[in-house]
Protein backbone atom coordinates (compact mmCIF):
# COMPACT_ATOMS: atom_id res chain seq x y z
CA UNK A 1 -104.62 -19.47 -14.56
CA UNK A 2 -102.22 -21.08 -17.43
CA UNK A 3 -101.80 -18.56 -19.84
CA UNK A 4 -101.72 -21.60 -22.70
CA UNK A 5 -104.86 -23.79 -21.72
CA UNK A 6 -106.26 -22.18 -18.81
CA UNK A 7 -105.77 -24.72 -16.12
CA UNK A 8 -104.56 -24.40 -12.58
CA UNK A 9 -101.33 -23.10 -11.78
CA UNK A 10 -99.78 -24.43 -8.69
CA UNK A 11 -96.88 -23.42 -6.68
CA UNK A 12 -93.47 -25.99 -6.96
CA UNK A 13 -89.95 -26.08 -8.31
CA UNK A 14 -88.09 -26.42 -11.69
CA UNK A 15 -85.07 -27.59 -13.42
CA UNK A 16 -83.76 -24.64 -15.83
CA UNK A 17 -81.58 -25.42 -18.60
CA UNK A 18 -79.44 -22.83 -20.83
CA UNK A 19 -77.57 -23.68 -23.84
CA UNK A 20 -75.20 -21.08 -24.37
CA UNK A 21 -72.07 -20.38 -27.31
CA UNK A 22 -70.15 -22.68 -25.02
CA UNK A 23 -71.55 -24.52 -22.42
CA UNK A 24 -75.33 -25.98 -20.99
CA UNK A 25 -76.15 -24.13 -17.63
CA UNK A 26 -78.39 -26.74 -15.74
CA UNK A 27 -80.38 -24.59 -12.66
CA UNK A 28 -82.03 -27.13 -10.39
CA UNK A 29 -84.89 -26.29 -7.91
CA UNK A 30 -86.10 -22.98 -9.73
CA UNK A 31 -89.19 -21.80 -8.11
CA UNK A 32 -92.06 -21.71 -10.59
CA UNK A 33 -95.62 -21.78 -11.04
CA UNK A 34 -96.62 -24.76 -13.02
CA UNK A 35 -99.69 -25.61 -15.14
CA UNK A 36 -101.64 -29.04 -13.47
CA UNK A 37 -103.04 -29.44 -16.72
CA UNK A 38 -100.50 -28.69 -19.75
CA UNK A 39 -97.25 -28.26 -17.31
CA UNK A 40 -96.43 -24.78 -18.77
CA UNK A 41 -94.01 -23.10 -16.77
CA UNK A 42 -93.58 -19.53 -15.44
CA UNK A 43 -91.35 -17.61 -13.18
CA UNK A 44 -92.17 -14.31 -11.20
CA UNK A 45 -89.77 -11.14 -12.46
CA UNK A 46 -87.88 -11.75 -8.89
CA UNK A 47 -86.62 -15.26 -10.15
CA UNK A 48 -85.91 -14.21 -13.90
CA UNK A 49 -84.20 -11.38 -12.79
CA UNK A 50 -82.15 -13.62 -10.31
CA UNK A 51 -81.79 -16.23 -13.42
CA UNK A 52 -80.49 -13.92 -15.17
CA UNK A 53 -77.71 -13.12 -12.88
CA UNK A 54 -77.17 -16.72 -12.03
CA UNK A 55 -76.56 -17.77 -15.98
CA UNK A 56 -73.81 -14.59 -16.22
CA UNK A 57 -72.00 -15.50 -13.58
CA UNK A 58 -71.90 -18.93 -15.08
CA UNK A 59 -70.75 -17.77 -18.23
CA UNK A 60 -67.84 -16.22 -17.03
CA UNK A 61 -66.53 -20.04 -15.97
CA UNK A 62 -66.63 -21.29 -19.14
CA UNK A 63 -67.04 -24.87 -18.33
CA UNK A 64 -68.41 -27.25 -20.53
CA UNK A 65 -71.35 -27.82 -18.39
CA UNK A 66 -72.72 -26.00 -15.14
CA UNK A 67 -74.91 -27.34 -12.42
CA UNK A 68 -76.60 -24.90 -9.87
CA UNK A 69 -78.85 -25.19 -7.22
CA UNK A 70 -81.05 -21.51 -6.99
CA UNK A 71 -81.59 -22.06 -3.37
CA UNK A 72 -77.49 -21.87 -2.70
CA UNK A 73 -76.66 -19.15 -5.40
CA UNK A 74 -79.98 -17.00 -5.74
């Protein structure tokens, strides 16, 4: 149940975008639970945790702009 409206939450994937000091880290196919009726987002602990991880490493490239998939670097 959507925290926000309390609609359905159904099982899919996500685009996740960070804007950091130096650079936008774009994380495509993110699973998530998503809201059918409001489209709020949430992600378990398991996939924040491995977000997390994901955006540091990314940092440390410095590029201007980063594009991930999860499923290849999760």
């Amino acid at each position: 149940m959507c925290f926000y409206c309390k609609g359905k939450m159904k099982q899919g994937l996500t685009t996740h975008v960070v804007d950091c000091d130096n650079c936008i880290i774009i994380i495509k196919n993110v699973p998530c639970e998503e809201c059918s009726q409001c489209g709020e987002i949430e992600y378990t602990d398991d996939v924040m945790q491995k977000l997390d991880e994901i955006v540091a490493r990314a940092k440390e490239l410095a590029q201007d702009v980063s594009v991930m998939d999860y499923s290849k670097v999760a």
